[in-house]
Protein backbone atom coordinates (compact mmCIF):
# COMPACT_ATOMS: atom_id res chain seq x y z
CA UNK A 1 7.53 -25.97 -66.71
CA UNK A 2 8.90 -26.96 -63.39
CA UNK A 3 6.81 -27.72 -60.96
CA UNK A 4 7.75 -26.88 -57.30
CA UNK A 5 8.25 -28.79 -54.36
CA UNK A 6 6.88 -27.91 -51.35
CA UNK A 7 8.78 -28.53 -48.18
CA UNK A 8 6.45 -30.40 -45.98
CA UNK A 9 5.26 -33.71 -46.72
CA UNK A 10 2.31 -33.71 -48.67
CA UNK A 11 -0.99 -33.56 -47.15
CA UNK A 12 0.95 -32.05 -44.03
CA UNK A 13 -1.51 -29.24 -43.69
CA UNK A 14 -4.34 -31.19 -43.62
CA UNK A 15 -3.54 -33.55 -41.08
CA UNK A 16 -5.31 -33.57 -37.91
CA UNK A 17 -3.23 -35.62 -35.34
CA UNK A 18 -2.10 -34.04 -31.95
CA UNK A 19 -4.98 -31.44 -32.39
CA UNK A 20 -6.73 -32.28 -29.39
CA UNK A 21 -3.39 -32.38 -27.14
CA UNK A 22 -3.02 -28.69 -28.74
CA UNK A 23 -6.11 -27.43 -27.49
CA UNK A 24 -6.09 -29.55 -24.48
CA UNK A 25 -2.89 -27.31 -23.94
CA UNK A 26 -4.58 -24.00 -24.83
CA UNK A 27 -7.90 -24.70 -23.05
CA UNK A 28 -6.52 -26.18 -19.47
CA UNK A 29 -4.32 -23.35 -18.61
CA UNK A 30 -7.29 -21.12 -18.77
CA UNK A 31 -9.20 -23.68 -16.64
CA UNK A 32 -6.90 -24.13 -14.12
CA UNK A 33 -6.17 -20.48 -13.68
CA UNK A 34 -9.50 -20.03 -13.35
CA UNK A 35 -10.12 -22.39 -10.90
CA UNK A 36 -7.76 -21.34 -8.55
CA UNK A 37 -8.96 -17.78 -8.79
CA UNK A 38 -12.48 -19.00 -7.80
CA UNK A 39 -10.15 -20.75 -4.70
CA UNK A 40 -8.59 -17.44 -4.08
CA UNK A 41 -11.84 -15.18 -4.30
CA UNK A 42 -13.49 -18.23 -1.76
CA UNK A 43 -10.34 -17.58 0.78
CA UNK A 44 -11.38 -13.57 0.15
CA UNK A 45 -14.77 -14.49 1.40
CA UNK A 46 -13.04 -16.57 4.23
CA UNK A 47 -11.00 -13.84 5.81
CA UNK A 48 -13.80 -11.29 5.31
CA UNK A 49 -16.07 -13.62 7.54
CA UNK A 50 -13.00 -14.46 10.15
CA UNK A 51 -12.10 -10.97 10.29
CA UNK A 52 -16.16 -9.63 10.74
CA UNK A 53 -15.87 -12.05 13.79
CA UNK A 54 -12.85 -10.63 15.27
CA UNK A 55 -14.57 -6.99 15.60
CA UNK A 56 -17.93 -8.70 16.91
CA UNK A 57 -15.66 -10.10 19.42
CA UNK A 58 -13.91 -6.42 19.85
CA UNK A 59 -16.71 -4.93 19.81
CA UNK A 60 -18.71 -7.75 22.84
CA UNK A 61 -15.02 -6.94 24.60
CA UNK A 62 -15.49 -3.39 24.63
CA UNK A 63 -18.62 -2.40 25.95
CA UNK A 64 -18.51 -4.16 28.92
CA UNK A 65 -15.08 -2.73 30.02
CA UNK A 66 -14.19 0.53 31.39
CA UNK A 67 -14.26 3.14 28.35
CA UNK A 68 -12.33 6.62 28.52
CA UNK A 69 -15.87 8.56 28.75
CA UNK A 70 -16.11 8.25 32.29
CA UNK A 71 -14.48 11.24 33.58
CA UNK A 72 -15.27 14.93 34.83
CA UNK A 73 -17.92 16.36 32.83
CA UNK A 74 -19.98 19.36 33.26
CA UNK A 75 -22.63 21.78 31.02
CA UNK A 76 -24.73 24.51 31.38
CA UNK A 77 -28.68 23.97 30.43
CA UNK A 78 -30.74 27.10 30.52
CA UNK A 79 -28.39 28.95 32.42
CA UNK A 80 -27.79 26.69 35.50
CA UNK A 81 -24.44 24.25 35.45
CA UNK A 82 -24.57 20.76 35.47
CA UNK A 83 -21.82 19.29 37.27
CA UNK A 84 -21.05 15.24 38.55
CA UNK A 85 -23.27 14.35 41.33
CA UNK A 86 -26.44 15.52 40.36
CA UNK A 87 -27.43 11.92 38.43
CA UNK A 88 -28.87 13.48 35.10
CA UNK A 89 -28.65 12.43 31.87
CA UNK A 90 -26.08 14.32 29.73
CA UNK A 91 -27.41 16.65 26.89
CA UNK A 92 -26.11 15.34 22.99
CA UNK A 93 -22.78 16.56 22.58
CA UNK A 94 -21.77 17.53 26.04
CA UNK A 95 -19.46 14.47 26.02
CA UNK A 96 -16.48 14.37 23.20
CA UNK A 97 -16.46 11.22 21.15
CA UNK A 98 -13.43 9.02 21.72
CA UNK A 99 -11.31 7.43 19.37
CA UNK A 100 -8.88 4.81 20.60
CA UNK A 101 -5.99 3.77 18.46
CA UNK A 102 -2.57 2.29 18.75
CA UNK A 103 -1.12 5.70 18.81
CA UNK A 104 -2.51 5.36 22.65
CA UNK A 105 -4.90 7.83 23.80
CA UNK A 106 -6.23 9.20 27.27
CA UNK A 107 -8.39 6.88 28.93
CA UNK A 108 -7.99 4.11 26.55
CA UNK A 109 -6.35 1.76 28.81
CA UNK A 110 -8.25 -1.05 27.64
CA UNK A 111 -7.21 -0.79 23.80
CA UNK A 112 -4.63 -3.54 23.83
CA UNK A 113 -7.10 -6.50 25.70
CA UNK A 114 -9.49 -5.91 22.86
CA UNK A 115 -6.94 -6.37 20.35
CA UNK A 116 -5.91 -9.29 21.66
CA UNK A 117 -9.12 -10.31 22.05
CA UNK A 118 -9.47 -10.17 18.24
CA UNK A 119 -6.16 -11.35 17.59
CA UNK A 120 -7.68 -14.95 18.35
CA UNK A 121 -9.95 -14.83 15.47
CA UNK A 122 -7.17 -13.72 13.24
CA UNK A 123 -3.83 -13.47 14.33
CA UNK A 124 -2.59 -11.31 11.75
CA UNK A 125 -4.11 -8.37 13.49
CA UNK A 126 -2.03 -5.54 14.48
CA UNK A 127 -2.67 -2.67 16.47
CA UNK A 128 -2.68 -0.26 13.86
CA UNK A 129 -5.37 -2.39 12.27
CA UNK A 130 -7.95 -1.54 14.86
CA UNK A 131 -9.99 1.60 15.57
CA UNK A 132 -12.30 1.81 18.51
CA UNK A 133 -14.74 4.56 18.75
CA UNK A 134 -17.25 5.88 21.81
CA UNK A 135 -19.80 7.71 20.87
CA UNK A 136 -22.22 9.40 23.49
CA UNK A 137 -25.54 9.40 22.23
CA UNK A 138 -27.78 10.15 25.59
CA UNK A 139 -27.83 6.81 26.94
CA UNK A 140 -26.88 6.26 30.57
CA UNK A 141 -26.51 8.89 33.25
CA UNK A 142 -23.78 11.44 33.82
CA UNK A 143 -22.86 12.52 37.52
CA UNK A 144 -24.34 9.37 38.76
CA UNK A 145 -22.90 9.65 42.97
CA UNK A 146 -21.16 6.31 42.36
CA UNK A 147 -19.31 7.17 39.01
CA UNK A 148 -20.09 8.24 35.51
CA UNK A 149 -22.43 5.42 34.21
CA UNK A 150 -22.42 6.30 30.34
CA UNK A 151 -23.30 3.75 27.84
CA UNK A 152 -21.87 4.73 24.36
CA UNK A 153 -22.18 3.14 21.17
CA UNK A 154 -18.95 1.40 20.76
CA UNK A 155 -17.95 1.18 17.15
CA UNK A 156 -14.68 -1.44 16.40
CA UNK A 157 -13.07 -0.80 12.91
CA UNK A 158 -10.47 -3.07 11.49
CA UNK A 159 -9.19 -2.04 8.27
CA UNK A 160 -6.16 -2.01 6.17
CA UNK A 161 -6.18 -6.03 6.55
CA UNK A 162 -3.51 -7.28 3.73
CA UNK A 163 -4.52 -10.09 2.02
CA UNK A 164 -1.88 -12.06 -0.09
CA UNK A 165 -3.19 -14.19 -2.97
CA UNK A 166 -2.11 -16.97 -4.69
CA UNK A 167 -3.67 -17.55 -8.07
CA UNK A 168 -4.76 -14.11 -8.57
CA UNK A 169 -1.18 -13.12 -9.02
CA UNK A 170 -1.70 -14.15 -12.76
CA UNK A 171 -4.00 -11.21 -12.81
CA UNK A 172 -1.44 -9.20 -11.34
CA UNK A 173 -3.20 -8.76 -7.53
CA UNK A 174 -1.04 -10.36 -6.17
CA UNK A 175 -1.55 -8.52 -2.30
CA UNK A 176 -5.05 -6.32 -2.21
CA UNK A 177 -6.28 -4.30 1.01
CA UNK A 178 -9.46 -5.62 2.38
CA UNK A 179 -12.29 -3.34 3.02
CA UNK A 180 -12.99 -2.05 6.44
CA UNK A 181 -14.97 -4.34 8.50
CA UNK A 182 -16.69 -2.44 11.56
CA UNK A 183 -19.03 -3.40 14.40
CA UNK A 184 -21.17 -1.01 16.42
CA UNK A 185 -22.82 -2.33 19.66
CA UNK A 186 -24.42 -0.45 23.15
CA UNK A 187 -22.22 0.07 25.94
CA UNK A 188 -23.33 -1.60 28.64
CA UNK A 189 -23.67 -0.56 32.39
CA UNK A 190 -19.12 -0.22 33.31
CA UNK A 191 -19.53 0.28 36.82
CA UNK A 192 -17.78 -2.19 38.82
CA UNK A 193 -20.13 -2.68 41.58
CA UNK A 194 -23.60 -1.41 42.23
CA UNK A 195 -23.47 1.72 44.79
CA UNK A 196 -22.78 2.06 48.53
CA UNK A 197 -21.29 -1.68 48.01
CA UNK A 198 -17.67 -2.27 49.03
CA UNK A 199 -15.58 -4.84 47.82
């Protein structure tokens, strides 16, 4: 009978040395990758907060700056026209809502202060990240004999904020698109200067 040979030493299989290096090996890949997602998902949280600040900031910027609903209004209650001059409060929906983008829109002169207003908080902010919004909602007075005195809610949207990771590119997210951030705040009194008053 012949007896065969195996090619390994004997006892080969059985031995335990290096074992710990081995799964040392397996186990701190996993580890590290998963510590620098947990970095990456903290510098997530970090831009969310930075960029939150930057449309506070917008948004603080905005209502106390000349907004493109003062102009010429007019409407018709119970028959009898409304016009500017008379100093009453404008029904709901008499006034158009506003949206100000980079595109550049009528009245929304102010639109590129209050972006770089935000752009402090996070420079990576472009116009085309930023949405402003007036909304008329009854507050204030239309026809006021000093100027339109309206005080919309001013809404300031960033969104489609890029952020580029580092360790999550192992997960294959390597860029993902933030989600909209928006503040909404009360226009405040934009005339200039009180009535009558020159300067």
């Amino acid at each position: 009978m012949t007896r065969i040979v195996p090619p390994w030493p004997v006892g080969f299989v059985w031995r335990e040395d290096g074992a710990t290096a081995v799964e040392f090996a397996l186990l701190s890949a996993f580890f590290i990758s998963f510590v620098l997602a947990v970095i990456d998902l903290g510098r997530i949280a970090w831009t969310l907060n930075v960029d939150e600040a930057a449309t506070r900031e917008g948004a603080r910027y905005a209502i106390v700056r000349p907004g493109p609903l003062n102009g010429d209004f007019s409407w018709t209650v119970a028959g009898n026209t409304l016009a500017d001059g008379n100093g009453q409060t404008a029904p709901m929906g008499v006034v158009p809502t506003q949206t100000c983008t980079s595109g550049g829109s009528p009245g929304c002169d102010q639109f590129d202060l209050i972006v770089a207003q935000m752009q402090r908080y996070d420079p990576r902010i472009q116009d085309n990240n930023v949405e402003i919004v007036y909304q008329h909602v009854g507050l204030g007075v239309i026809g006021n004999p000093c100027g339109n005195d309206i005080e919309p809610l001013v809404t300031v949207r960033l969104r489609n904020m890029a952020f580029h990771a580092g360790a999550l590119q192992i997960f294959h997210l390597g860029t993902l698109t933030l989600p909209t951030v928006s503040t909404t705040l009360v226009g405040e009194n934009q005339q200039a200067q009180p009535c009558g008053r020159q300067s």
